[in-house]
N, C-alpha and C. Protein backbone atom coordinates (compact mmCIF):
# COMPACT_ATOMS: atom_id res chain seq x y z
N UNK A 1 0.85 -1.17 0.00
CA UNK A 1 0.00 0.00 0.00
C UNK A 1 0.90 1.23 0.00
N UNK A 2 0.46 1.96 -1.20
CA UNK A 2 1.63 3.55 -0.78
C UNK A 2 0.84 4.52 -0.15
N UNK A 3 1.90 4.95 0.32
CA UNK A 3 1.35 6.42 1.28
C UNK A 3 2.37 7.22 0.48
N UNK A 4 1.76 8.82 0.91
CA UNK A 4 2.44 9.78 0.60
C UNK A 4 3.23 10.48 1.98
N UNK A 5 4.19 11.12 1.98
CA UNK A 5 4.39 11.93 2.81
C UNK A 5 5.15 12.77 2.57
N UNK A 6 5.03 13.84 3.33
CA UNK A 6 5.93 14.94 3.06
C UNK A 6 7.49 15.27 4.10
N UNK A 7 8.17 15.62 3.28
CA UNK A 7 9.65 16.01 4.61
C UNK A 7 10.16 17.32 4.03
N UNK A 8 10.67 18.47 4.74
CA UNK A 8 11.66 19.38 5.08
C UNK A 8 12.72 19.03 3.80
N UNK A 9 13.50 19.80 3.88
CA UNK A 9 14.61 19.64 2.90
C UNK A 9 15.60 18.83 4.32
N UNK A 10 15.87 19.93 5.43
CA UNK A 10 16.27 18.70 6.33
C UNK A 10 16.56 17.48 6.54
N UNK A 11 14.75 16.80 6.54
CA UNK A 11 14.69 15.71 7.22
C UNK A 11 15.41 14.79 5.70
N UNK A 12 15.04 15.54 4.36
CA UNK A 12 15.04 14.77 3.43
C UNK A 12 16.63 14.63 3.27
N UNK A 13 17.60 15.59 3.73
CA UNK A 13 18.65 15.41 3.44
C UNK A 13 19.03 14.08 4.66
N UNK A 14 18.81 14.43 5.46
CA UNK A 14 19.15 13.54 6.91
C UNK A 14 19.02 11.92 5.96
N UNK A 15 17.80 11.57 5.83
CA UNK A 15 17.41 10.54 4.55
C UNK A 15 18.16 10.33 4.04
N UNK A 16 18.46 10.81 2.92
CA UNK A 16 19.46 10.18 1.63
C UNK A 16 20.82 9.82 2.77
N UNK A 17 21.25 10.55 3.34
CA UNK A 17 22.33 10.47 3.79
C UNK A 17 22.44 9.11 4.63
N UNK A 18 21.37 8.64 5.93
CA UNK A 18 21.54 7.66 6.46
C UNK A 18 20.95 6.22 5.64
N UNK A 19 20.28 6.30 4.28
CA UNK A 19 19.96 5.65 3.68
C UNK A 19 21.65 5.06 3.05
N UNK A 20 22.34 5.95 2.42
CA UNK A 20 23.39 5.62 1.49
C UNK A 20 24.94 4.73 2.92
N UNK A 21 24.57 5.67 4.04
CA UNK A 21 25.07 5.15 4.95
C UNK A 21 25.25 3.73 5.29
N UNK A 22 23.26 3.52 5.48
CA UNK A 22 23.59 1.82 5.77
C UNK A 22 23.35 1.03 4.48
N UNK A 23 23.60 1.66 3.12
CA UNK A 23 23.61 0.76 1.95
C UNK A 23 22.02 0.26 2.05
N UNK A 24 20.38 0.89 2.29
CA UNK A 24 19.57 0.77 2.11
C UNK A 24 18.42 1.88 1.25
N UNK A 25 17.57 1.42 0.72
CA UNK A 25 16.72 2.40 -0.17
C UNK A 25 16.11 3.38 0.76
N UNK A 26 15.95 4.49 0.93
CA UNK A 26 15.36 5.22 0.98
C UNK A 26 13.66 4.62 1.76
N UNK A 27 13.20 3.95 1.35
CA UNK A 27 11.79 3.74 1.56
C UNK A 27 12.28 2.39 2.56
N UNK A 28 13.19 2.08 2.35
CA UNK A 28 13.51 0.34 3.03
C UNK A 28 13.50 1.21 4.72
N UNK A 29 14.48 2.44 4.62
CA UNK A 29 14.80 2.68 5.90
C UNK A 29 13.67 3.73 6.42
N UNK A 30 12.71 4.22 6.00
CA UNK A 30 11.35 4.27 6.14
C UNK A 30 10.48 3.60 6.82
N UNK A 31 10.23 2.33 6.07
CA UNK A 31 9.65 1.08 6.26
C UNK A 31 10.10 0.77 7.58
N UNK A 32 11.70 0.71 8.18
CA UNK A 32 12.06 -0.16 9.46
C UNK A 32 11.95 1.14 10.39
N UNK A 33 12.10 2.13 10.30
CA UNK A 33 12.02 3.20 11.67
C UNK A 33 10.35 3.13 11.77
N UNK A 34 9.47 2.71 10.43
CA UNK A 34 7.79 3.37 11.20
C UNK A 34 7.48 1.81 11.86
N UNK A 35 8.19 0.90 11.50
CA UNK A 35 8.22 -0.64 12.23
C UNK A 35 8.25 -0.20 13.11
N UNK A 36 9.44 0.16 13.58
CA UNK A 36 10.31 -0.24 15.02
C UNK A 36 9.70 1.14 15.81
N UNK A 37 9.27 2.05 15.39
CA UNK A 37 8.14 3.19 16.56
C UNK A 37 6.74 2.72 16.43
N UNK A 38 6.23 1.83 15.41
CA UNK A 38 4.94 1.37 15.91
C UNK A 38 5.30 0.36 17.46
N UNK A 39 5.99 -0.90 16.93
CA UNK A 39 6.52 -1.76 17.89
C UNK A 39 6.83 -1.02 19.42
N UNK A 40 7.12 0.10 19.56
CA UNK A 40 7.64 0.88 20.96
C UNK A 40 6.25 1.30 21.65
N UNK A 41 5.46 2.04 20.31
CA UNK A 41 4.28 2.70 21.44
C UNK A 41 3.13 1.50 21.75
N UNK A 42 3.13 0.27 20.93
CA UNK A 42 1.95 -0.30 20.80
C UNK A 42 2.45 -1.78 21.75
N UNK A 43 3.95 -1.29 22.24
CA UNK A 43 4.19 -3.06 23.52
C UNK A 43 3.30 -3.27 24.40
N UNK A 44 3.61 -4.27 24.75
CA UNK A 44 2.76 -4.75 25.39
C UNK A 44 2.86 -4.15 27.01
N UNK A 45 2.17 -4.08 27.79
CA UNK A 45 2.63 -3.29 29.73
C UNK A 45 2.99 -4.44 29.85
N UNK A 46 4.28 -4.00 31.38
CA UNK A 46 5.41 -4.26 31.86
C UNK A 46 4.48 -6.03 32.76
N UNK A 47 3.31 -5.69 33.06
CA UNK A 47 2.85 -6.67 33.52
C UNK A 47 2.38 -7.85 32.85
N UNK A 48 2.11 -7.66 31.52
CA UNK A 48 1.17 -8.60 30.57
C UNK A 48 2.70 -9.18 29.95
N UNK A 49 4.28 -8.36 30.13
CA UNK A 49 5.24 -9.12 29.78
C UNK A 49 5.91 -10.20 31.11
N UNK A 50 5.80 -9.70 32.13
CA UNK A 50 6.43 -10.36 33.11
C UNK A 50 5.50 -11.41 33.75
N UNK A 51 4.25 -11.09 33.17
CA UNK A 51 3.20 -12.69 33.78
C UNK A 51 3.59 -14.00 33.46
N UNK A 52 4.33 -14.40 32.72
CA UNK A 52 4.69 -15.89 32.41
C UNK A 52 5.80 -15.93 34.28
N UNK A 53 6.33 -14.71 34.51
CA UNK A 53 7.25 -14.88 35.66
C UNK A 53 6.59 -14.86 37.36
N UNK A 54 6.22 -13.89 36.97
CA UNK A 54 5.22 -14.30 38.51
C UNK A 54 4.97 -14.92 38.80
N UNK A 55 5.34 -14.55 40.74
CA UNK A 55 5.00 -15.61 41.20
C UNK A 55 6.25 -17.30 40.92
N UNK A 56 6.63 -17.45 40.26
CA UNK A 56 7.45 -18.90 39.86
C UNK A 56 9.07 -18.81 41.18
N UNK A 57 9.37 -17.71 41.84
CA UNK A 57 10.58 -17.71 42.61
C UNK A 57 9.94 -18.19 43.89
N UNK A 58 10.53 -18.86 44.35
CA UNK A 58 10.34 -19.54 46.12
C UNK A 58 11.29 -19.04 46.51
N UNK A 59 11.17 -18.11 47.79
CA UNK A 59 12.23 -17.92 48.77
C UNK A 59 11.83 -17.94 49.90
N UNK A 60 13.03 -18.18 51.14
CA UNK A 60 12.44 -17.85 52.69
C UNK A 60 12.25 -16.91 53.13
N UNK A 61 12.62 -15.80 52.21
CA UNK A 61 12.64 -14.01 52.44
C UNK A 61 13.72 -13.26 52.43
N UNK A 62 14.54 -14.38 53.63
CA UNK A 62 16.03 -13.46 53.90
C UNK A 62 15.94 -12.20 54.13
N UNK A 63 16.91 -11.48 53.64
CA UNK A 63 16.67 -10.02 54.07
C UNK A 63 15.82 -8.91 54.01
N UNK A 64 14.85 -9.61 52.82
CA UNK A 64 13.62 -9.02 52.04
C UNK A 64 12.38 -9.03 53.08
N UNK A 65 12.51 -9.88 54.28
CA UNK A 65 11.28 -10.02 55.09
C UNK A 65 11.67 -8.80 55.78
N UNK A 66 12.53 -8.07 56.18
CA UNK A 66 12.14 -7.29 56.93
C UNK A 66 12.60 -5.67 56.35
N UNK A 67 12.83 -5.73 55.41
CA UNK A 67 12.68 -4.71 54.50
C UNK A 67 11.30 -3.22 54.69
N UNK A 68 10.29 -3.65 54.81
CA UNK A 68 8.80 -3.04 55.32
C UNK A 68 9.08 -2.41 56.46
N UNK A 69 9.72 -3.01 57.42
CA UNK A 69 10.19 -2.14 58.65
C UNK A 69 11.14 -1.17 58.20
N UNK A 70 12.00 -1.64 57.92
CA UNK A 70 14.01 -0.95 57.73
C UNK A 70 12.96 0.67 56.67
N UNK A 71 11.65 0.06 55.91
CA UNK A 71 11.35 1.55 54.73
C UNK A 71 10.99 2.44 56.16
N UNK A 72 10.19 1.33 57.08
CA UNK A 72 8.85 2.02 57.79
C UNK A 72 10.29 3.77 58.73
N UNK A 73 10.91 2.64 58.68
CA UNK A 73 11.82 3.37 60.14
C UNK A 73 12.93 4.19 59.74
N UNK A 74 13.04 4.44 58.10
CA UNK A 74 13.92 5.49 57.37
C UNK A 74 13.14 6.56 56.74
N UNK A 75 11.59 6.10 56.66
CA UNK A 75 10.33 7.67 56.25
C UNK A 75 10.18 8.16 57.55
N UNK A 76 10.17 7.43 59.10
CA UNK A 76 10.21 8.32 60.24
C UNK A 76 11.05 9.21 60.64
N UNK A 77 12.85 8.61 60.04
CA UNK A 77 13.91 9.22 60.60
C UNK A 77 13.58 10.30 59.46
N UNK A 78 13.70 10.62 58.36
CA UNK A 78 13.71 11.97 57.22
C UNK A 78 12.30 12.50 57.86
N UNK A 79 11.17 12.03 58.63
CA UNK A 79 10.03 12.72 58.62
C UNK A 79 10.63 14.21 59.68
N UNK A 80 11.33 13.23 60.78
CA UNK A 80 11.43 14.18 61.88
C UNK A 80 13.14 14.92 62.09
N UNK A 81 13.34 14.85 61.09
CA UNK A 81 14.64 15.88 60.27
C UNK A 81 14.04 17.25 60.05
């Protein structure tokens, strides 16, 4: 499907230039930057990627169990600073 678009003398020079750069057409390196910024805004959230992981680590806690205190008792010490 073609589209039209318009560019700056700028952007158009910027173009030829990083086109001849990586030895690709003009429209090729078009084609992979509107790829690769669809692909960025349209990922998937941080949660719908890390769900296969959740949850799957077993630990006894270790130092992490008492972590909740050590926050509770370093927002009191900066409170009363």
């Amino acid at each position: 499907m073609a589209k039209s678009v318009r560019f700056d003398r700028n952007l158009e020079s910027l173009l030829e230039e990083a086109a001849h750069t990586l030895g690709v057409s003009q429209s090729e390196l078009i084609r992979e930057a509107i790829a690769e910024k669809c692909r960025k805004v349209l990922k998937p959230p941080l949660i719908q990627s890390l769900a296969p992981f959740i949850g799957r680590i077993k630990s006894k806690g270790g130092r992490a169990r008492n972590s909740g205190a050590a926050f509770k008792r370093t927002l009191l010490e900066k409170k009363a600073r």
